[in-house]
Protein backbone atom coordinates (compact mmCIF):
# COMPACT_ATOMS: atom_id res chain seq x y z
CA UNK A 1 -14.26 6.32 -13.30
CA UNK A 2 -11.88 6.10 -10.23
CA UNK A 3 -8.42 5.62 -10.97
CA UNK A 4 -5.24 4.36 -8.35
CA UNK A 5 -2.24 4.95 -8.94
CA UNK A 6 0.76 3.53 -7.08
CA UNK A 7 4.23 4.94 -6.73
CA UNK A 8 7.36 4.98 -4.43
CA UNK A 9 8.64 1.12 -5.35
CA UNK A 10 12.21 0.45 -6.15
CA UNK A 11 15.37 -1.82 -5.49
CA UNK A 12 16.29 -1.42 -1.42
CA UNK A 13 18.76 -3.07 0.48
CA UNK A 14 17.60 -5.21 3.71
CA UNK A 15 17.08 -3.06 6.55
CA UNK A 16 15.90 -0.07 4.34
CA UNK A 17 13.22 2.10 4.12
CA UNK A 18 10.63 3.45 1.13
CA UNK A 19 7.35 4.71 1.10
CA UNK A 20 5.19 4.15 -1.30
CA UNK A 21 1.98 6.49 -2.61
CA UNK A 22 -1.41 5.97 -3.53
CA UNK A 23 -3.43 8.58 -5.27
CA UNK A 24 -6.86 8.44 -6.13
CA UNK A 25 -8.13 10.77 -9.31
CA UNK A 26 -10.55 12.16 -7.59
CA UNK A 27 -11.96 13.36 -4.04
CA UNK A 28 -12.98 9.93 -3.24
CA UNK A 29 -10.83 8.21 -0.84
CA UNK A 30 -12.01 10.89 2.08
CA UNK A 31 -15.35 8.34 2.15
CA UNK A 32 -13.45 5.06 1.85
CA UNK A 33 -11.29 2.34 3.66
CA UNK A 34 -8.10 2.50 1.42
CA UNK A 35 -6.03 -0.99 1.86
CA UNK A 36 -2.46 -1.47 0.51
CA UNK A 37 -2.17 -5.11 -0.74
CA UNK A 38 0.72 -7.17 -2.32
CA UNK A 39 1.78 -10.26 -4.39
CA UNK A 40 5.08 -12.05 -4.59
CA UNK A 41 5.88 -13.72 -6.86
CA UNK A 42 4.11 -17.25 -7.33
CA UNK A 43 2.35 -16.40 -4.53
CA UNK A 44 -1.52 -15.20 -4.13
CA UNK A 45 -2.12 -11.34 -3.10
CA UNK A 46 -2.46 -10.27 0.08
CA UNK A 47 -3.44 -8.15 2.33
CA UNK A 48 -1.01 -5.69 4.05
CA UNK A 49 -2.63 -2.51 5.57
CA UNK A 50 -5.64 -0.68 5.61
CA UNK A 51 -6.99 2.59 6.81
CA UNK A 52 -10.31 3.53 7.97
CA UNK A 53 -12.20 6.69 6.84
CA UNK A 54 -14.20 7.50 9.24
CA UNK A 55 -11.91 7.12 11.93
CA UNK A 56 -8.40 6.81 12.55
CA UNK A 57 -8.25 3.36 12.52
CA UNK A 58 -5.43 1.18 10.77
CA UNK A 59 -5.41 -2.63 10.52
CA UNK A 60 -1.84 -4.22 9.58
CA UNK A 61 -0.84 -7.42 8.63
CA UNK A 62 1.03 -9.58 11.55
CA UNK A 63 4.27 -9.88 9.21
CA UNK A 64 4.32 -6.24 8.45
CA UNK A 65 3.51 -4.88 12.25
CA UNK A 66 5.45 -2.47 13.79
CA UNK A 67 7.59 -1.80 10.42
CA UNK A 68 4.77 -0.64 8.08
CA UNK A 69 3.00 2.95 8.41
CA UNK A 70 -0.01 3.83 6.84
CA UNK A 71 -1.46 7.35 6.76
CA UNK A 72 -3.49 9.36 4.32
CA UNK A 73 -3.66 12.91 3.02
CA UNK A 74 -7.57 13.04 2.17
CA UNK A 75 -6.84 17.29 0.57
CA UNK A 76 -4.23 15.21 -1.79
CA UNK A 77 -6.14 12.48 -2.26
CA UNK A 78 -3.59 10.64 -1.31
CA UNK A 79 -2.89 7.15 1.03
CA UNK A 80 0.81 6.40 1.76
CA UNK A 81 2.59 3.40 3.32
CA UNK A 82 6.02 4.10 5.12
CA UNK A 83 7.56 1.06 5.31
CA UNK A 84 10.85 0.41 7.20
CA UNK A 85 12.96 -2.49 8.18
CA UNK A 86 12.54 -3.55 5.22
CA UNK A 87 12.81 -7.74 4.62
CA UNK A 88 13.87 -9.60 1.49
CA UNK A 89 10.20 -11.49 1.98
CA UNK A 90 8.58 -7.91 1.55
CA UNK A 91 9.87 -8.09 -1.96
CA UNK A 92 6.41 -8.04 -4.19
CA UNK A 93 4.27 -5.43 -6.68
CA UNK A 94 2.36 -3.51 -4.06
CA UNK A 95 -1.14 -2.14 -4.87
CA UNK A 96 -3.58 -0.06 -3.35
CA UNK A 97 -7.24 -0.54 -3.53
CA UNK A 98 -10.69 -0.09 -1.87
CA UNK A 99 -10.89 -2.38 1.12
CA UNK A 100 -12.58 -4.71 0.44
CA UNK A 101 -10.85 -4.70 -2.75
CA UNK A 102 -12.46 -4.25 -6.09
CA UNK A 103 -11.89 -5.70 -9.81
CA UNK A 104 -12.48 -1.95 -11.33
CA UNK A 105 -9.62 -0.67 -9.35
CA UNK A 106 -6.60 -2.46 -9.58
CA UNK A 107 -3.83 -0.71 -10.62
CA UNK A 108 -0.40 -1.82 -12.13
CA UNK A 109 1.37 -1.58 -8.45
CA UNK A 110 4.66 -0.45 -7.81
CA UNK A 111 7.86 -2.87 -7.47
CA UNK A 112 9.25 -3.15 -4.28
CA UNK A 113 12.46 -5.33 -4.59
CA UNK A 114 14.62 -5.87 -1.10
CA UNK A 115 17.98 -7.49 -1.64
CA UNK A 116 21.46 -6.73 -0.98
């Protein structure tokens, strides 16, 4: 079974930078849309970013445009998101998924806290 595994989160000051990582346990993101998604606290999960397969085609979420990268390494398996500027309103667990997302393949996320 497919397994997701997010990495990169941590404690950054406002106006910082991380990237977080997204790696799939097999060869199968190469034939899928990869999405990051995130949830703040009390608040619902959304989505943030997503990147096509077949072409090069990202889709990012209005609060996160122009600040958030992603990009994908389909030899590592891998989907990244750079994320810069970083906001105290980004703060949230980060998780990757198919896009549309499925049950099967949530992950634990990765804790990206922004605060000075």
């Amino acid at each position: 079974q497919l397994h997701l595994m997010e990495s990169g989160g941590g404690l950054v000051q406002p106006g910082g930078s991380l990237t977080l990582s997204c790696a799939a346990s097999e060869s199968y993101m190469s034939r899928r849309k990869i999405g990051w998604f995130r949830q703040a606290p009390g608040k619902e999960r959304e989505g943030v970013s997503c990147s096509s397969s077949v072409d090069s085609r990202t889709y990012y979420a209005d609060s996160v445009k122009g600040r958030f990268t992603i990009s994908r390494d389909n030899a590592k398996n891998t989907v990244y998101l750079q994320m810069n500027s970083l906001k105290p309103e980004d703060t949230a667990v980060y998780y990757c998924n198919t896009n549309p997302p499925a049950m099967a393949y949530w992950g634990k996320g990765t804790l990206v806290t922004v605060s000075s």
